[in-house]
C-alpha atoms as a PDB file:
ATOM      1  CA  UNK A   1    -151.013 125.801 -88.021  1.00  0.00           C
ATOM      2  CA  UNK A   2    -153.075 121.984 -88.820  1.00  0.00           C
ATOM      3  CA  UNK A   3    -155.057 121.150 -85.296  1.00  0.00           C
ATOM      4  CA  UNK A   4    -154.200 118.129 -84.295  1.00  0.00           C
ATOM      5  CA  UNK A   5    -157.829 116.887 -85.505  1.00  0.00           C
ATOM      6  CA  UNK A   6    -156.871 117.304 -88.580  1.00  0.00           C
ATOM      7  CA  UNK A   7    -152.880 115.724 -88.236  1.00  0.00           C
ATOM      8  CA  UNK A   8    -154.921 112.829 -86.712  1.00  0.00           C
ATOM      9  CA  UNK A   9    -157.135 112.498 -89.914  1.00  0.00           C
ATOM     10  CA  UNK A  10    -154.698 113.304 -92.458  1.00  0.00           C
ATOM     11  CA  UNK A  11    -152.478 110.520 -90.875  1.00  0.00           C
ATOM     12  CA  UNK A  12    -155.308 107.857 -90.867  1.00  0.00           C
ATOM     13  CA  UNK A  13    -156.438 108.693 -94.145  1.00  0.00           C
ATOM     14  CA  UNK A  14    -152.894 108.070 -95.451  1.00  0.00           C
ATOM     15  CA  UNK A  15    -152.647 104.736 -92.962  1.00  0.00           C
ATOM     16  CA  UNK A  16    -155.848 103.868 -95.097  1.00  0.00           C
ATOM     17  CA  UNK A  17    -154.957 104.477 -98.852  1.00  0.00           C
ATOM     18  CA  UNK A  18    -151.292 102.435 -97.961  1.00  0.00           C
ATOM     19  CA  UNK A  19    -153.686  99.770 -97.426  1.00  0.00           C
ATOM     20  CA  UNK A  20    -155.554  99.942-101.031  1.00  0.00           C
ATOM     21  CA  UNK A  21    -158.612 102.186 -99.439  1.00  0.00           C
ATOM     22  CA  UNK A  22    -159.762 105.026-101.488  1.00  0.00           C
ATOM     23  CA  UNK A  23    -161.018 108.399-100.612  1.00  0.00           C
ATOM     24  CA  UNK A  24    -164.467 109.272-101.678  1.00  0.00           C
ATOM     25  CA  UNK A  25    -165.342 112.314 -99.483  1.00  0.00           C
ATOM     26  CA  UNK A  26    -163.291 113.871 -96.323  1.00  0.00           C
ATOM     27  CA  UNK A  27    -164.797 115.382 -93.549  1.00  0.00           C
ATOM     28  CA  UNK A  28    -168.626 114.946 -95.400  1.00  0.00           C
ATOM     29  CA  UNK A  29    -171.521 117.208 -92.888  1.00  0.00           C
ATOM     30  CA  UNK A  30    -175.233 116.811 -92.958  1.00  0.00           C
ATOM     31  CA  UNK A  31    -177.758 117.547 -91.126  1.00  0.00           C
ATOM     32  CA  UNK A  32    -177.290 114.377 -88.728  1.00  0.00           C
ATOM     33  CA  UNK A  33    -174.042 114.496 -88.248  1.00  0.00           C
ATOM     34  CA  UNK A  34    -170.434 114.483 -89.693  1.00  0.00           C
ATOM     35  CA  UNK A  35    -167.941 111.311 -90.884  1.00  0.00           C
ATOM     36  CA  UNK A  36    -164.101 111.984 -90.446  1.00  0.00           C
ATOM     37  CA  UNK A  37    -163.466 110.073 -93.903  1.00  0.00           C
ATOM     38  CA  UNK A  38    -165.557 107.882 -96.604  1.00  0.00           C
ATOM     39  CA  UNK A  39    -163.150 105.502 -98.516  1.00  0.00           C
ATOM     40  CA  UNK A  40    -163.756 102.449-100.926  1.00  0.00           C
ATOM     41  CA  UNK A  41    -162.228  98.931-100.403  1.00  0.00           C
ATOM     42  CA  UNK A  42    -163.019  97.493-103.586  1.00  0.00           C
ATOM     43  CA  UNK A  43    -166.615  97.306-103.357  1.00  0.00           C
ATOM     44  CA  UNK A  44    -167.233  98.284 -99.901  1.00  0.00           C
ATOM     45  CA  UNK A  45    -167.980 101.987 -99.410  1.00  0.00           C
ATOM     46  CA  UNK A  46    -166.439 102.678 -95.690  1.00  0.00           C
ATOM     47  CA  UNK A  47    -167.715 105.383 -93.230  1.00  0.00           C
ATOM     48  CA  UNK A  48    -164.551 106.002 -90.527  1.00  0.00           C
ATOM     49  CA  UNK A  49    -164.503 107.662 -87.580  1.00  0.00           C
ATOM     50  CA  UNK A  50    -161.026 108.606 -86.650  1.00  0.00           C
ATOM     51  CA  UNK A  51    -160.420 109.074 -82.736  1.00  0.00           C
ATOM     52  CA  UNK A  52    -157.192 110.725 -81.134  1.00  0.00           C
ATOM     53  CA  UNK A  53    -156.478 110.504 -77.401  1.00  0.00           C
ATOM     54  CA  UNK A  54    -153.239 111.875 -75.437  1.00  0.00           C
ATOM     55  CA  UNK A  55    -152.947 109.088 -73.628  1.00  0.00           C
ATOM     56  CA  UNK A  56    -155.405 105.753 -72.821  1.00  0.00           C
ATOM     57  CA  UNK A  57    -156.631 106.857 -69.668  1.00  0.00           C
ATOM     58  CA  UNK A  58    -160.255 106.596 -69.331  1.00  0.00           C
ATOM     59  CA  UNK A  59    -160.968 103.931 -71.649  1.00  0.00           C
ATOM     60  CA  UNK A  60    -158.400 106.203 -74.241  1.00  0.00           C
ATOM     61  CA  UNK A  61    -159.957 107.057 -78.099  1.00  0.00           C
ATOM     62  CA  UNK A  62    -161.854 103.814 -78.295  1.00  0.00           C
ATOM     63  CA  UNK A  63    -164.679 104.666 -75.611  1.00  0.00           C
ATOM     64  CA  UNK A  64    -164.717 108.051 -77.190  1.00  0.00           C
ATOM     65  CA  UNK A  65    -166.905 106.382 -79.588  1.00  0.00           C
ATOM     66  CA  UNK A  66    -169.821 105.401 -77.485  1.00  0.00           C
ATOM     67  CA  UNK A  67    -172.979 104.425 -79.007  1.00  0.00           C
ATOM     68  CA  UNK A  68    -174.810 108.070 -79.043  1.00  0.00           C
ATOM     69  CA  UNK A  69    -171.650 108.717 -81.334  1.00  0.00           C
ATOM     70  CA  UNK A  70    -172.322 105.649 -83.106  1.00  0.00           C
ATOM     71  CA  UNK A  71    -176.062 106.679 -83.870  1.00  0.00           C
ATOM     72  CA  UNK A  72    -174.989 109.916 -84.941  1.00  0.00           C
ATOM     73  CA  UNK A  73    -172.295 108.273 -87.758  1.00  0.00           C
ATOM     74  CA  UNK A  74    -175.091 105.765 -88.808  1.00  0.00           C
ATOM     75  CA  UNK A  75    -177.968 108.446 -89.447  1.00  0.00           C
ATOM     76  CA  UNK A  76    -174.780 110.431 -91.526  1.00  0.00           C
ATOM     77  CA  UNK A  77    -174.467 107.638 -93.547  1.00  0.00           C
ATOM     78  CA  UNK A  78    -178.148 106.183 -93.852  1.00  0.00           C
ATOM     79  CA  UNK A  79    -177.974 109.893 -95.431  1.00  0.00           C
ATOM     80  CA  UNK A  80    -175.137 109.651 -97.761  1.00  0.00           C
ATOM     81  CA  UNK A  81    -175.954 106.286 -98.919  1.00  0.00           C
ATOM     82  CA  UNK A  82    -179.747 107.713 -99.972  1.00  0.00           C
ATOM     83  CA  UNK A  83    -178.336 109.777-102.237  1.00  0.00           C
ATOM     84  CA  UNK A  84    -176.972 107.337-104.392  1.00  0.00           C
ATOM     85  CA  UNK A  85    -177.912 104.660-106.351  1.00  0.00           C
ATOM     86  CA  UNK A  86    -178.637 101.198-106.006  1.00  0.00           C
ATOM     87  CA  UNK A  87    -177.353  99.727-102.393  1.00  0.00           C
ATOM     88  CA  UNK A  88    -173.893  99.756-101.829  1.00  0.00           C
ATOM     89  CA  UNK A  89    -171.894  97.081 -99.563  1.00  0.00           C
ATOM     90  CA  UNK A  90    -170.746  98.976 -96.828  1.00  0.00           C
ATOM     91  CA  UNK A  91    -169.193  98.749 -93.436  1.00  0.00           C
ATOM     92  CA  UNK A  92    -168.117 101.748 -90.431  1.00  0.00           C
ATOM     93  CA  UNK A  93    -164.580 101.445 -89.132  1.00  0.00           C
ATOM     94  CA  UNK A  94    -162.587 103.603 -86.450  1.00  0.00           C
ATOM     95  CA  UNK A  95    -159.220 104.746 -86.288  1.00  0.00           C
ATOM     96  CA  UNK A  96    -157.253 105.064 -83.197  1.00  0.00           C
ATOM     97  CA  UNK A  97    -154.609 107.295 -82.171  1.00  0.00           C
ATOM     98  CA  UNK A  98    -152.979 107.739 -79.114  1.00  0.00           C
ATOM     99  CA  UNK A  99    -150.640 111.067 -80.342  1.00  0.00           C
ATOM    100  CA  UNK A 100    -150.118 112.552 -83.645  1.00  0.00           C
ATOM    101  CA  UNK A 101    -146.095 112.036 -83.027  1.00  0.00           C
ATOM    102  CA  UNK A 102    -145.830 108.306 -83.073  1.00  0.00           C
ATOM    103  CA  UNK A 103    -147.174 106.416 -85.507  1.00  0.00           C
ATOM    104  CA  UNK A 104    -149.531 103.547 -83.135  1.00  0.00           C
ATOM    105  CA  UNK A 105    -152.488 103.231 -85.186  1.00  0.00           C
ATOM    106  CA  UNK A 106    -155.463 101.045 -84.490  1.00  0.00           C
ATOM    107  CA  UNK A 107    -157.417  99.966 -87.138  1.00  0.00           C
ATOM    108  CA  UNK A 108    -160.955  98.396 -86.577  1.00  0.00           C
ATOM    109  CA  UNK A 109    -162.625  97.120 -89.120  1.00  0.00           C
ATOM    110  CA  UNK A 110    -166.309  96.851 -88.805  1.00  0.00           C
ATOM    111  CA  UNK A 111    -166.191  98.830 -85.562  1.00  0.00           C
ATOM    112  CA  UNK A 112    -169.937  98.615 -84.618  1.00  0.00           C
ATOM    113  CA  UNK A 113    -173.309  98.000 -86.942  1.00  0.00           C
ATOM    114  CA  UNK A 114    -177.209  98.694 -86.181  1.00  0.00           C
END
């Protein structure tokens, strides 16, 4: 049986490629930290964090990604991006979901920066 974790990602990442986005790298781990999904917009290499919630109490799947969470994403990627070349435009988005069932997706783009 998938965990919903994984329903949640599988249904952002296709959300994401029906909107021209690429995968690079799913569920990448280092040492700092782990990022749900690493697509390409044309040139843009994006770092996403995809959130599910049952439900929007308590600030729902957004406030889930509070700025400890944040730091954690960016020192993943500071990582990633070191081990390629040059310097790559990039940005970090978040996907929302309130339930695996429905299909209410929230997409920001450019979520939160250094």
């Amino acid at each position: 049986m998938i965990s919903r974790g994984r329903e949640a990602e599988a249904l952002a990442l296709r959300f994401l490629e029906g909107r021209g986005l690429k995968l690079i790298s799913q569920n990448y781990r280092c040492r700092f930290g782990e990022i749900d999904l690493i697509m390409r917009d044309g040139h843009t290499i994006v770092f996403t964090e995809v959130r599910l919630r049952r439900s929007n109490a308590f600030g729902g799947a957004s406030a889930s990604v509070d700025r400890r969470k944040q730091r954690r994403i960016l020192a993943a990627a500071r990582y990633y991006l070191s081990e390629l070349r040059g310097s790559p435009v990039c940005r970090c988005d978040v996907v929302l979901l309130t339930d695996v069932k429905d299909n209410d997706i929230e997409w920001l783009q450019n979520a939160f920066t250094e």
